[in-house]
Protein backbone atom coordinates (compact mmCIF):
# COMPACT_ATOMS: atom_id res chain seq x y z
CA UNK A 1 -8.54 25.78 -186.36
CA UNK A 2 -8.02 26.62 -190.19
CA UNK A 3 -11.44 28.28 -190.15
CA UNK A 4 -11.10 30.38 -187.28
CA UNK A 5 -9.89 34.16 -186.28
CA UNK A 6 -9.80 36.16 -183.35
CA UNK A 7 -11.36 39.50 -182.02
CA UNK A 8 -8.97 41.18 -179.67
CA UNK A 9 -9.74 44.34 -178.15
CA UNK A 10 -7.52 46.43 -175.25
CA UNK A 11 -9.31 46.27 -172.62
CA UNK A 12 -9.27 47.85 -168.37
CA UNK A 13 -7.93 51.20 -169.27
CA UNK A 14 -9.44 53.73 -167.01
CA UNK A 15 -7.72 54.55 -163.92
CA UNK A 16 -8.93 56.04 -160.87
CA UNK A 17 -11.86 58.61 -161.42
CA UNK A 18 -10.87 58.70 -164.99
CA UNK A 19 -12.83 56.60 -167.42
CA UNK A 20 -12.02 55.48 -170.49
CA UNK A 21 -13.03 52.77 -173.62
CA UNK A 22 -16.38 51.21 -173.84
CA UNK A 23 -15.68 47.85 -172.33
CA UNK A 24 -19.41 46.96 -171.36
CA UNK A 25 -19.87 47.10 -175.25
CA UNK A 26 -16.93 45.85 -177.16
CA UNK A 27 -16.94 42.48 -174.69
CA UNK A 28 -20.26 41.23 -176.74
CA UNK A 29 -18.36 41.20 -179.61
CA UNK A 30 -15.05 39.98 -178.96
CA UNK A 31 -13.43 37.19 -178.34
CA UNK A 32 -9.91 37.68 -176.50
CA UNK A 33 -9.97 40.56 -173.77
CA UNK A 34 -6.28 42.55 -173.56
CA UNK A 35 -6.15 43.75 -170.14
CA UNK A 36 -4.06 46.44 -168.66
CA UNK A 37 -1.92 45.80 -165.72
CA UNK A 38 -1.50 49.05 -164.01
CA UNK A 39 1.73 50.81 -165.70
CA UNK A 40 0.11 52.24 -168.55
CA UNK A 41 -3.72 52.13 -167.51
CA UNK A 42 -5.69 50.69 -165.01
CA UNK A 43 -6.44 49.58 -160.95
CA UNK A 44 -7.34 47.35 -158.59
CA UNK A 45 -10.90 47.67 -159.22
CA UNK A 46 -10.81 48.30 -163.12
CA UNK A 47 -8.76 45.37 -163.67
CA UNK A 48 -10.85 42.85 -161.07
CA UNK A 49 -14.15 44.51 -163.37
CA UNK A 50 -12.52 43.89 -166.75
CA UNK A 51 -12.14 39.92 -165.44
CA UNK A 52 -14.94 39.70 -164.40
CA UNK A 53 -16.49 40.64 -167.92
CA UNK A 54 -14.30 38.25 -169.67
CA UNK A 55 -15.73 35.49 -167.04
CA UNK A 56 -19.46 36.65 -167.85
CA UNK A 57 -19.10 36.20 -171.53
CA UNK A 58 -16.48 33.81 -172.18
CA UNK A 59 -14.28 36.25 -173.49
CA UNK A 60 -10.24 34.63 -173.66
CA UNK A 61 -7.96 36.99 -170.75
CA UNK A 62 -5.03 38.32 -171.07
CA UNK A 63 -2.50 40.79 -170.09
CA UNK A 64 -1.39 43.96 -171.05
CA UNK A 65 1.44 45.07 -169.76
CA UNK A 66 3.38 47.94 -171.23
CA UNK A 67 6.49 50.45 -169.92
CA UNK A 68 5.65 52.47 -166.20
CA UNK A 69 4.45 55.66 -168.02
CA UNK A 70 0.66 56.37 -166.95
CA UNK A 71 1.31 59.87 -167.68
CA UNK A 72 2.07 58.85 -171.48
CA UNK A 73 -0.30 55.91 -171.31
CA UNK A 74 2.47 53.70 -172.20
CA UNK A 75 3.28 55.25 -175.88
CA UNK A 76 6.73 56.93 -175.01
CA UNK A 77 9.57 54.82 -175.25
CA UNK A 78 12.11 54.00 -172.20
CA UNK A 79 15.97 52.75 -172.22
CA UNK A 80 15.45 50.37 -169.99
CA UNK A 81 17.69 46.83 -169.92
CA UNK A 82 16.79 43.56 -170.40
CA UNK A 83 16.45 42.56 -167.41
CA UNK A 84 13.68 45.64 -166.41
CA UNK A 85 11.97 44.74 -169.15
CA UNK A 86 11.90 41.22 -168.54
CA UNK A 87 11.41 42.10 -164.58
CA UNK A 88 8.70 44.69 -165.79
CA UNK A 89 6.36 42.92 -167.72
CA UNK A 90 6.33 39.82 -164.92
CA UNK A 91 5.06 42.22 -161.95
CA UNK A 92 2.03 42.89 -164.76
CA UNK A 93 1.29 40.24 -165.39
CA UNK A 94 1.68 38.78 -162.52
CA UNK A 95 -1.14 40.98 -160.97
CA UNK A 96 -3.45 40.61 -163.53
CA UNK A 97 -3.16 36.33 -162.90
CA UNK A 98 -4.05 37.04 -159.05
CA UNK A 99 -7.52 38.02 -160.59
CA UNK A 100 -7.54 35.32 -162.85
CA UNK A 101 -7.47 32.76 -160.02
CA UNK A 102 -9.86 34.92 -158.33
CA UNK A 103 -12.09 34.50 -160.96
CA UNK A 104 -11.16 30.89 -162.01
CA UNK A 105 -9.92 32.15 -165.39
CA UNK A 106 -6.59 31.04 -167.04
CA UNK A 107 -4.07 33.54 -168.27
CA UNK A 108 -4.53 33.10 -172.41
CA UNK A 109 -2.26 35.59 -173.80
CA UNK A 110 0.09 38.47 -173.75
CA UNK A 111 0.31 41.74 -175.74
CA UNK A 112 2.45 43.73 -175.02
CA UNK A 113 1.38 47.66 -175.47
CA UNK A 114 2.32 50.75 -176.96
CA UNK A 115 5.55 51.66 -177.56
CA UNK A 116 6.39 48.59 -175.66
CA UNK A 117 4.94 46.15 -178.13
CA UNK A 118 6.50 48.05 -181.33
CA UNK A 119 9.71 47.81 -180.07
CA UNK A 120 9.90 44.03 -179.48
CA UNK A 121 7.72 43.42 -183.08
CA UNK A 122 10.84 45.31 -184.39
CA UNK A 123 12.70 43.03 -183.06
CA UNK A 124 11.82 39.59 -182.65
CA UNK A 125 15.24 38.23 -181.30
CA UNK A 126 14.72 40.54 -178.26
CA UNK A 127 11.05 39.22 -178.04
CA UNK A 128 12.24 35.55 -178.32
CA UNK A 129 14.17 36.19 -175.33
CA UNK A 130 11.34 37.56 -173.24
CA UNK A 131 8.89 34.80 -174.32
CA UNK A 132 11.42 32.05 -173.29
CA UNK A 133 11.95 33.92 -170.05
CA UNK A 134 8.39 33.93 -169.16
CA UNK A 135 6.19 31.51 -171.65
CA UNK A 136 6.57 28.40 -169.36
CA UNK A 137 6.75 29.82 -166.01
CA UNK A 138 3.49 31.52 -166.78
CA UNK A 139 1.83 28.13 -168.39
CA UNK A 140 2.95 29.10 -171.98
CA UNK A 141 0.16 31.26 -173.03
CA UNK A 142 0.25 32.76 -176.37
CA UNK A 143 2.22 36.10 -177.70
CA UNK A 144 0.65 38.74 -179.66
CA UNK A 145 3.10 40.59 -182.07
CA UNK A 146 2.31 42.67 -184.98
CA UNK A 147 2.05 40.65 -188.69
CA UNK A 148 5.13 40.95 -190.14
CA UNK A 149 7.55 39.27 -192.47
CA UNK A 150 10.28 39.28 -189.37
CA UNK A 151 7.30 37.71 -187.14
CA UNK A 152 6.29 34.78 -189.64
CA UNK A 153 9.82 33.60 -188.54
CA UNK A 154 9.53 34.18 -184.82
CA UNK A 155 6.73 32.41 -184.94
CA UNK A 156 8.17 29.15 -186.02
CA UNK A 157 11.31 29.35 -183.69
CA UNK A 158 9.04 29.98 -181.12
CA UNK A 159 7.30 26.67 -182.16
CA UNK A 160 10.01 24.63 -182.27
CA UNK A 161 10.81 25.41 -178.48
CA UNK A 162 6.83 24.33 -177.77
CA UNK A 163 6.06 28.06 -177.48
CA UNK A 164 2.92 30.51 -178.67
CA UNK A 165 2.98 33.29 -181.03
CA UNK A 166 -0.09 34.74 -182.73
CA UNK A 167 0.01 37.23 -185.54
CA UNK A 168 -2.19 40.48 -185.06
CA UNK A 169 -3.26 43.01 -187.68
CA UNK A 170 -4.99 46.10 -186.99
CA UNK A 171 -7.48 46.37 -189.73
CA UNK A 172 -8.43 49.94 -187.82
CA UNK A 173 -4.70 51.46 -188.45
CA UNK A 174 -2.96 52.41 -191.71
CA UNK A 175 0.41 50.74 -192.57
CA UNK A 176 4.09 52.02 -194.17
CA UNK A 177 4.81 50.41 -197.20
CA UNK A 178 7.59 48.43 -194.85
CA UNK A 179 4.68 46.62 -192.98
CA UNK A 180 4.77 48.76 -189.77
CA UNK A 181 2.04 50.37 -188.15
CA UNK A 182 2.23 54.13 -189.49
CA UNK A 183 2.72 56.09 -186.63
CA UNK A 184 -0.35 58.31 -185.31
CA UNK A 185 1.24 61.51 -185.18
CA UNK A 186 0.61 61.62 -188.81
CA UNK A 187 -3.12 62.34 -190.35
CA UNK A 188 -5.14 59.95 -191.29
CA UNK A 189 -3.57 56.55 -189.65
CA UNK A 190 -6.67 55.60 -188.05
CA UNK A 191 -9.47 54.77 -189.99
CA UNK A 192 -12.93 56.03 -188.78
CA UNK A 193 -15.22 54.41 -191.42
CA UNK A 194 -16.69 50.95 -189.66
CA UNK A 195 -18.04 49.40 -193.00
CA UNK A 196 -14.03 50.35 -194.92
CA UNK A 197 -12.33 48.31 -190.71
CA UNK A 198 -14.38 45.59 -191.38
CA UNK A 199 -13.75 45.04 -194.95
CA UNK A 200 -9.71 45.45 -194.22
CA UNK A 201 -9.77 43.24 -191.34
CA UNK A 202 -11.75 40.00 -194.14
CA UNK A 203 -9.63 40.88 -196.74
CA UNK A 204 -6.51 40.80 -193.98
CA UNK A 205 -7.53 37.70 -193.20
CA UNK A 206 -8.69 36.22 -195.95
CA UNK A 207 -6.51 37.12 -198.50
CA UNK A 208 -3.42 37.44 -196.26
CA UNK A 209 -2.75 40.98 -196.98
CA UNK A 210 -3.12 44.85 -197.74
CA UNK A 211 -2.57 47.57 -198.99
CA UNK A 212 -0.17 50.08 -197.33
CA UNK A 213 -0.72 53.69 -197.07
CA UNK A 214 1.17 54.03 -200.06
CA UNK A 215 -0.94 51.89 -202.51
CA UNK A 216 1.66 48.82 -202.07
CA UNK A 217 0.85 45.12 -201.66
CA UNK A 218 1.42 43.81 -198.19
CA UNK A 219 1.82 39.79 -197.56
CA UNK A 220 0.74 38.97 -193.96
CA UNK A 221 -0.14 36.25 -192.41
CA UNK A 222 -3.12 36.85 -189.67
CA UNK A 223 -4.11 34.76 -186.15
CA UNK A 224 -6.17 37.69 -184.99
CA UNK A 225 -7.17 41.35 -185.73
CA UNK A 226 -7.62 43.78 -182.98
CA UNK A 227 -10.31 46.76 -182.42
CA UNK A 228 -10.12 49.46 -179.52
CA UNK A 229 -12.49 49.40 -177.40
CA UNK A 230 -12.04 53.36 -177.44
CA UNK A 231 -13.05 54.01 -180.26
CA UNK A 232 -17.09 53.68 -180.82
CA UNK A 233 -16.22 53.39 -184.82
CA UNK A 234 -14.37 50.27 -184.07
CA UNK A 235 -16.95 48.69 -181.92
CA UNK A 236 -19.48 49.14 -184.71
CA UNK A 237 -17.21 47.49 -187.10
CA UNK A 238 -16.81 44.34 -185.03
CA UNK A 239 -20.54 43.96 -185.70
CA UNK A 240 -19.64 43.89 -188.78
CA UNK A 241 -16.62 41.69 -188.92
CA UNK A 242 -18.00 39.02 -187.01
CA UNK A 243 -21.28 39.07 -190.08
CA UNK A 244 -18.74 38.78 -193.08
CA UNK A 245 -16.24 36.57 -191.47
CA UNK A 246 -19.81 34.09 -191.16
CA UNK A 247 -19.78 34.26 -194.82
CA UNK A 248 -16.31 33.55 -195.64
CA UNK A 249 -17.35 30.29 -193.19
CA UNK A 250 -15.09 32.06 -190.62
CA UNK A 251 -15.81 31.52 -186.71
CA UNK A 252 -15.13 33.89 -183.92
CA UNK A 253 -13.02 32.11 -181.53
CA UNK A 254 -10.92 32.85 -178.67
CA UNK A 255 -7.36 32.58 -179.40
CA UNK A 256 -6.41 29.96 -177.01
CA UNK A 257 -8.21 27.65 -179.59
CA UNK A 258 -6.72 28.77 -182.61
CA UNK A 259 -3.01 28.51 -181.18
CA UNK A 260 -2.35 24.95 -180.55
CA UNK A 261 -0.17 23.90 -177.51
């Protein structure tokens, strides 16, 4: 679908007593639900919840597994092998698809979180191999990596081997003139103006591109932009988003339609 992007959001994150995110908001204007698995965020009962959301208002499902750090919520980086990560990210997910069933909902996607997901977008051989570890076993839902020049190509070889990869930008978050995210230790990364995410995330899309923190020119090519559902700033600018994509004669669609099997 030529005329169509996705809403993703991250999704399930409160744990225990603790709460956190405004799910019961950002669901109405989504369209593709990130939910956490447990190491990074999330339980039991938050992640049967989250589902059950998705279910409620057709919202696409899928998981968000991440490295075992709920203490860093995921962000710190682990030496781990291949084969943990590999072995890692398949206990996730494979909780998160016992809900599923439970709720009659296919598994749609993967993103990968945190420090997690920049380290494979940094390196899309690595993330080829994990994808063609899992994509079929799993029913070959679709990838989320970060829009870059190295993913474009990752992409393709993916599709060659009749597997999924979507593009994601982050309309919210400030980039480095190489096309990464800029990290959030530094000031000013994450925008807080609704009206300037929403404008980013058309002219992402429509334009394929943006401008880094640095004033330079960045090509990308976008499947889906992502809000968090954190951040009451972002929710507002979905509202948004979803009005100007209408005039560009975008739709809102869940990414399962927009990546083609």
């Amino acid at each position: 679908m030529s005329n169509a992007i996705d809403i993703n959001c991250d999704m399930g994150e409160s744990f225990g007593a603790y709460h956190l995110g405004r799910d019961d908001e950002a669901i109405r204007y989504i369209s593709s639900a990130n939910i956490a698995c447990g190491f990074h965020a999330s339980d039991p009962m938050v992640m049967a919840r989250t589902v059950s959301l998705c279910r409620d208002h057709n919202v696409g499902a899928g998981a968000h597994p991440g490295y075992p750090d709920l203490l860093g919520f995921g962000r710190r980086s682990m030496d781990i092998s291949v084969e943990e990560m590999v072995n890692y990210v398949v206990y996730q997910v494979g909780a998160l698809k016992g809900f599923l069933e439970l709720y009659d909902l296919p598994l749609q996607h993967i993103k990968l979180h945190g420090a997690l997901y920049n380290k494979l977008a940094a390196n899309p051989d690595l993330f080829l191999q994990l994808i063609r570890r899992i994509g079929k076993p799993f029913g070959n839902p679709v990838f989320l990596t970060l829009a870059t020049r190295r993913t474009i190509l990752l992409k393709e070889n993916a599709r060659r081997e009749g597997l999924r990869v979507a593009l994601e930008a982050f309309p919210d978050r400030q980039y480095t003139d190489e096309g990464e995210l800029a990290p959030r230790v530094h000031a000013n990364v994450v925008l807080s103006d609704p009206e300037k995410i929403a404008e980013r995330a058309v002219t992402m899309v429509t334009k394929k591109g943006i401008v880094s923190l640095n004033g330079r020119w960045l090509d990308m090519a976008v499947d889906t932009v992502c809000i968090h559902g954190d951040n009451p700033l972002s929710i507002a600018a979905a509202k948004l988003m979803a009005a100007e994509f209408a005039k560009e004669g975008m739709q809102i669609r869940p990414l399962g339609e927009i990546i083609a099997r």
